[in-house]
Protein backbone atom coordinates (compact mmCIF):
# COMPACT_ATOMS: atom_id res chain seq x y z
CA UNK A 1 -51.15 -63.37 25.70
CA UNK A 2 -48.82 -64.23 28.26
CA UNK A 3 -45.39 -63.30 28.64
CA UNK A 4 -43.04 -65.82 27.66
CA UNK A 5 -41.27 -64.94 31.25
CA UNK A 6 -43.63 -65.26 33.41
CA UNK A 7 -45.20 -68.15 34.56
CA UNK A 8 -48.07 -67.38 36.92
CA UNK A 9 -48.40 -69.68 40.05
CA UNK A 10 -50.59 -70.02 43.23
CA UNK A 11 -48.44 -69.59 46.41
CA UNK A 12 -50.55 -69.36 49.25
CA UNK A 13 -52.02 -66.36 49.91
CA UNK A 14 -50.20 -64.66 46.87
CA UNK A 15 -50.79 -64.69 43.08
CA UNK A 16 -48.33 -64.27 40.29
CA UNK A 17 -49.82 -61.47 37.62
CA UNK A 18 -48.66 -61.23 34.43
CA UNK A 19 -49.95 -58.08 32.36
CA UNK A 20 -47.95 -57.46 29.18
CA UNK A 21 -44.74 -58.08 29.76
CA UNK A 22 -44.83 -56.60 33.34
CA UNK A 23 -45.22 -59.31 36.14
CA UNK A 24 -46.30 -58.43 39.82
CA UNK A 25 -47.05 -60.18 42.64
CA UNK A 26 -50.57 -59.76 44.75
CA UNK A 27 -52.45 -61.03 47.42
CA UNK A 28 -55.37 -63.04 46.31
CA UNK A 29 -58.63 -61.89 47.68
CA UNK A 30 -61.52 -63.97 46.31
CA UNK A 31 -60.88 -67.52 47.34
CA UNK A 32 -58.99 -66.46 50.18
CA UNK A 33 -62.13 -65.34 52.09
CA UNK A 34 -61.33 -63.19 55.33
CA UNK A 35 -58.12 -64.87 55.36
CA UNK A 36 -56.83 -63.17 52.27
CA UNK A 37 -57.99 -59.80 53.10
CA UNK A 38 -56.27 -59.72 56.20
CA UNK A 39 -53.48 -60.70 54.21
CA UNK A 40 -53.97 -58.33 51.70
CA UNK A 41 -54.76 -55.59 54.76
CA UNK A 42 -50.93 -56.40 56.18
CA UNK A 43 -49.01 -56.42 53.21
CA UNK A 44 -50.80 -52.77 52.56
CA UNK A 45 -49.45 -52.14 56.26
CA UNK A 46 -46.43 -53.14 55.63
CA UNK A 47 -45.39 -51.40 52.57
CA UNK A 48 -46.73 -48.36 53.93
CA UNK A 49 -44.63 -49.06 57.28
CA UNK A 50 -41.66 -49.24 54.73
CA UNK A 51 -42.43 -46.33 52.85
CA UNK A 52 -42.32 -44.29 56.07
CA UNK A 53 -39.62 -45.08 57.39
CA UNK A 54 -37.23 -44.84 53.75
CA UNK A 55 -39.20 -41.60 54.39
CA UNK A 56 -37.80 -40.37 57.32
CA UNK A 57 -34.10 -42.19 56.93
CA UNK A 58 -34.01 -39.87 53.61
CA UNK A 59 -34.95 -36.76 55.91
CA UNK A 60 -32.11 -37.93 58.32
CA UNK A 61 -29.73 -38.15 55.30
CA UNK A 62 -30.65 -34.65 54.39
CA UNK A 63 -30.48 -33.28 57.83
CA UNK A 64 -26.56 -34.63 58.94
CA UNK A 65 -25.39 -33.17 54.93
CA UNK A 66 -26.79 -30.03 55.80
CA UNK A 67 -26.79 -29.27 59.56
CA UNK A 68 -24.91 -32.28 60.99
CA UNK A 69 -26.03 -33.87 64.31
CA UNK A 70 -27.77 -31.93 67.09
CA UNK A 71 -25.04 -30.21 69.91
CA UNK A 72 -24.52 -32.83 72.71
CA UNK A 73 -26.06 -32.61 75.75
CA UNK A 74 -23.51 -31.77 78.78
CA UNK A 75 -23.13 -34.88 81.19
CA UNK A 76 -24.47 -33.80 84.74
CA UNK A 77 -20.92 -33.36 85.86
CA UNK A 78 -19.74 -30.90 83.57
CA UNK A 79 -21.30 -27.84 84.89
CA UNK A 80 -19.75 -26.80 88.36
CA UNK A 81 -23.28 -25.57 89.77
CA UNK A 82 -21.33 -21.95 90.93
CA UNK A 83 -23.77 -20.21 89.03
CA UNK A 84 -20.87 -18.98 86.06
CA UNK A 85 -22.46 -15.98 83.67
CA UNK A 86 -22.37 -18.66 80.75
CA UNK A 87 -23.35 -21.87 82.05
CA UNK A 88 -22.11 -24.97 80.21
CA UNK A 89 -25.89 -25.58 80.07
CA UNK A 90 -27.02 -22.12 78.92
CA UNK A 91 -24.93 -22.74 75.44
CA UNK A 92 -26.13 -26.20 75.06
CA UNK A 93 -29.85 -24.78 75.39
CA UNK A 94 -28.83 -22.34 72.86
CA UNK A 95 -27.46 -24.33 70.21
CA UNK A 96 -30.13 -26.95 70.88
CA UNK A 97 -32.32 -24.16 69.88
CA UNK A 98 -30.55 -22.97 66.79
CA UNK A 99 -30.23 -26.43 65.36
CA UNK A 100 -33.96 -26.85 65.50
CA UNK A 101 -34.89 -23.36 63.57
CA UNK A 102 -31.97 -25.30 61.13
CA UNK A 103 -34.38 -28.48 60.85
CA UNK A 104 -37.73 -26.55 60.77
CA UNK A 105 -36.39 -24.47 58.25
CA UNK A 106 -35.11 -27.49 56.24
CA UNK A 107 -38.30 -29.57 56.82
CA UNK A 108 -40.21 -26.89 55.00
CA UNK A 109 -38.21 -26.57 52.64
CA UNK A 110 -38.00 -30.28 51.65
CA UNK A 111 -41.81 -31.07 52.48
CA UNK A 112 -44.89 -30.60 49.87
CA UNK A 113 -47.05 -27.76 50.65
């Protein structure tokens, strides 16, 4: 029985699925020949395109609560080049490195094993 919601329709390469009371959309493969699988190929693509990148936007988010944005790099004019002890580059290099044993350490902690 059909949901009294739900009206399933053709729309090109696309079908309207009603099962229960839950209605979904999918790409129509027989019928559609090559035409719908390649169809039905891209919208798998797609979503997994998606997926990946709410993926990595959520790791982002994560990242800047915990550990903020990594240090900035130095503009080419800010060291003097006289060879000081503690180069303007030296602690940039340093807390470039820190903030990625902050990641890597986050990454695993966040990530299935």
């Amino acid at each position: 029985m059909r949901s009294p919601f739900c009206i399933p329709s053709v729309v090109s390469a696309r079908t309207r699925v009603c099962f229960r009371f839950t209605c979904f959309t999918m790409a129509t493969v027989s019928g559609g020949g090559v035409e719908g699988k390649e169809n039905l190929e891209k919208s798998i693509e797609a979503k997994a395109k998606d997926e990946k990148k709410k993926a990595e936007e959520e790791i982002e988010k994560i990242l800047m609560e915990k550990i903020g944005p990594p240090p900035e790099k130095p503009l080419p004019g800010d060291c003097c080049g006289s060879g000081c002890e503690i180069c303007v580059w030296d602690t940039y290099f340093d807390q470039l490195q820190e903030y990625k044993k902050e990641k890597d350490s986050i990454l695993k902690s966040i990530s299935p094993p």
